[in-house]
Protein backbone atom coordinates (compact mmCIF):
# COMPACT_ATOMS: atom_id res chain seq x y z
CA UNK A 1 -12.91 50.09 10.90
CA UNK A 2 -10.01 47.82 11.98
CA UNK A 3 -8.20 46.15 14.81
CA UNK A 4 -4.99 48.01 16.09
CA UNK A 5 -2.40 45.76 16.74
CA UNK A 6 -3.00 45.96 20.38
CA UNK A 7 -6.60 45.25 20.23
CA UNK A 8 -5.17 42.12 17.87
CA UNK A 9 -2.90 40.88 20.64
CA UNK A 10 -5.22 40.96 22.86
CA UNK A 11 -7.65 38.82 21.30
CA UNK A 12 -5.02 36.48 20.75
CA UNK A 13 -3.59 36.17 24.14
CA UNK A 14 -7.72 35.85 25.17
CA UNK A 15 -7.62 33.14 22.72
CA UNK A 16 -4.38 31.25 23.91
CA UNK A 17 -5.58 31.83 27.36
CA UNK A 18 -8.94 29.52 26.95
CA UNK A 19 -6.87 27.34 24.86
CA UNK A 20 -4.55 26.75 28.01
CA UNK A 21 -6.99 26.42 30.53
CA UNK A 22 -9.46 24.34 28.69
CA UNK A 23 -11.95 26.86 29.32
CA UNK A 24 -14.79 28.98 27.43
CA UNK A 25 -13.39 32.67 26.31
CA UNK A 26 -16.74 34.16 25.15
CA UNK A 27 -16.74 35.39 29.13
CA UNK A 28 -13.68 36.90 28.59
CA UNK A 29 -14.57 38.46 24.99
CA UNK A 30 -17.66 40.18 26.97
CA UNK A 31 -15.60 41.83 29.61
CA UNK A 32 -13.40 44.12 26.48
CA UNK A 33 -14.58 47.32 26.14
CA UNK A 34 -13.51 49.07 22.73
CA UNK A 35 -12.48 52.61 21.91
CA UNK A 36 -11.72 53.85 18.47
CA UNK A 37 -8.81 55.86 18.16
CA UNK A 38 -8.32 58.53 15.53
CA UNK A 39 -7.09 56.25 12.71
CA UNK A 40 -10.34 54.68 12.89
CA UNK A 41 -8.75 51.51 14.62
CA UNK A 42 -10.05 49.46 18.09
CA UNK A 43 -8.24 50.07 21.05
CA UNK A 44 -8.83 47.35 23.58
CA UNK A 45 -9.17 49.84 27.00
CA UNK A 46 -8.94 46.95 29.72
CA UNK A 47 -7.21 44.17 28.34
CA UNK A 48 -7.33 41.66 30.76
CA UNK A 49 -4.02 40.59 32.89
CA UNK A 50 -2.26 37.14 32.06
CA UNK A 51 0.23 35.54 34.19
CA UNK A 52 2.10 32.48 32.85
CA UNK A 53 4.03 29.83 34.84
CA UNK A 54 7.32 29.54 33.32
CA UNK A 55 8.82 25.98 33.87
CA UNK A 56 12.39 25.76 35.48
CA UNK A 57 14.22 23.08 34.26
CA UNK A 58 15.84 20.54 37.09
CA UNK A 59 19.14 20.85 38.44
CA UNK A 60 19.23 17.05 38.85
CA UNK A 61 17.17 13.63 37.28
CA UNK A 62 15.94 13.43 41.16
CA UNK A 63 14.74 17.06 41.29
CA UNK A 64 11.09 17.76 40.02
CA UNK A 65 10.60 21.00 37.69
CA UNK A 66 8.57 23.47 39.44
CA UNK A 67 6.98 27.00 38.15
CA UNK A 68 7.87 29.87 38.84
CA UNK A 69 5.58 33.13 38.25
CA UNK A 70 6.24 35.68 35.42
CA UNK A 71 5.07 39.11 35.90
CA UNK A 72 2.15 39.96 33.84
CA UNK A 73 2.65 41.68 30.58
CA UNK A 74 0.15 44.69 30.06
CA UNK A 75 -0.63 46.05 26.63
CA UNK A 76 -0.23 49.67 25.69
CA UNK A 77 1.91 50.43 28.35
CA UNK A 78 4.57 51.74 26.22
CA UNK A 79 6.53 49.01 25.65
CA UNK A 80 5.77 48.56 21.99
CA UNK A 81 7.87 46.90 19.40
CA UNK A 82 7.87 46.80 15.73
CA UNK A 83 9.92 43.66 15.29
């Protein structure tokens, strides 16, 4: 049995998501619940929702950058790409 490239991401955005906030992902890890689909591959079934603040750069030296909020990306919603 194998990860599915969704189950994959998932663990990596987990991962990159502890990385950024300094913070301990084995909570995280225990919240996934797996399903195996029927080429014997995990499907994460409630991969968990990250938001990112995306910096906007400053019009002027005297203007501070502030964030804005990205909507969240959702796995296996369809929006798959092979590149």
């Amino acid at each position: 049995m194998k990860l599915s490239d969704q189950a994959i991401g998932v663990l990596m955005m987990a991962l990159q998501k502890s990385l950024l906030e300094q913070a301990d992902i084995v909570p995280l890890m225990k919240q996934l619940n797996f399903a195996q689909m029927d080429n014997n591959q995990l499907l994460v079934e409630n991969p968990p929702d990250i938001k990112v603040g995306i910096p906007v750069a400053p019009s002027s030296a005297k203007t501070k950058v502030s964030e804005v909020e990205a909507p969240s990306f959702v796995y296996g919603q369809g929006n798959s790409s092979d590149a």
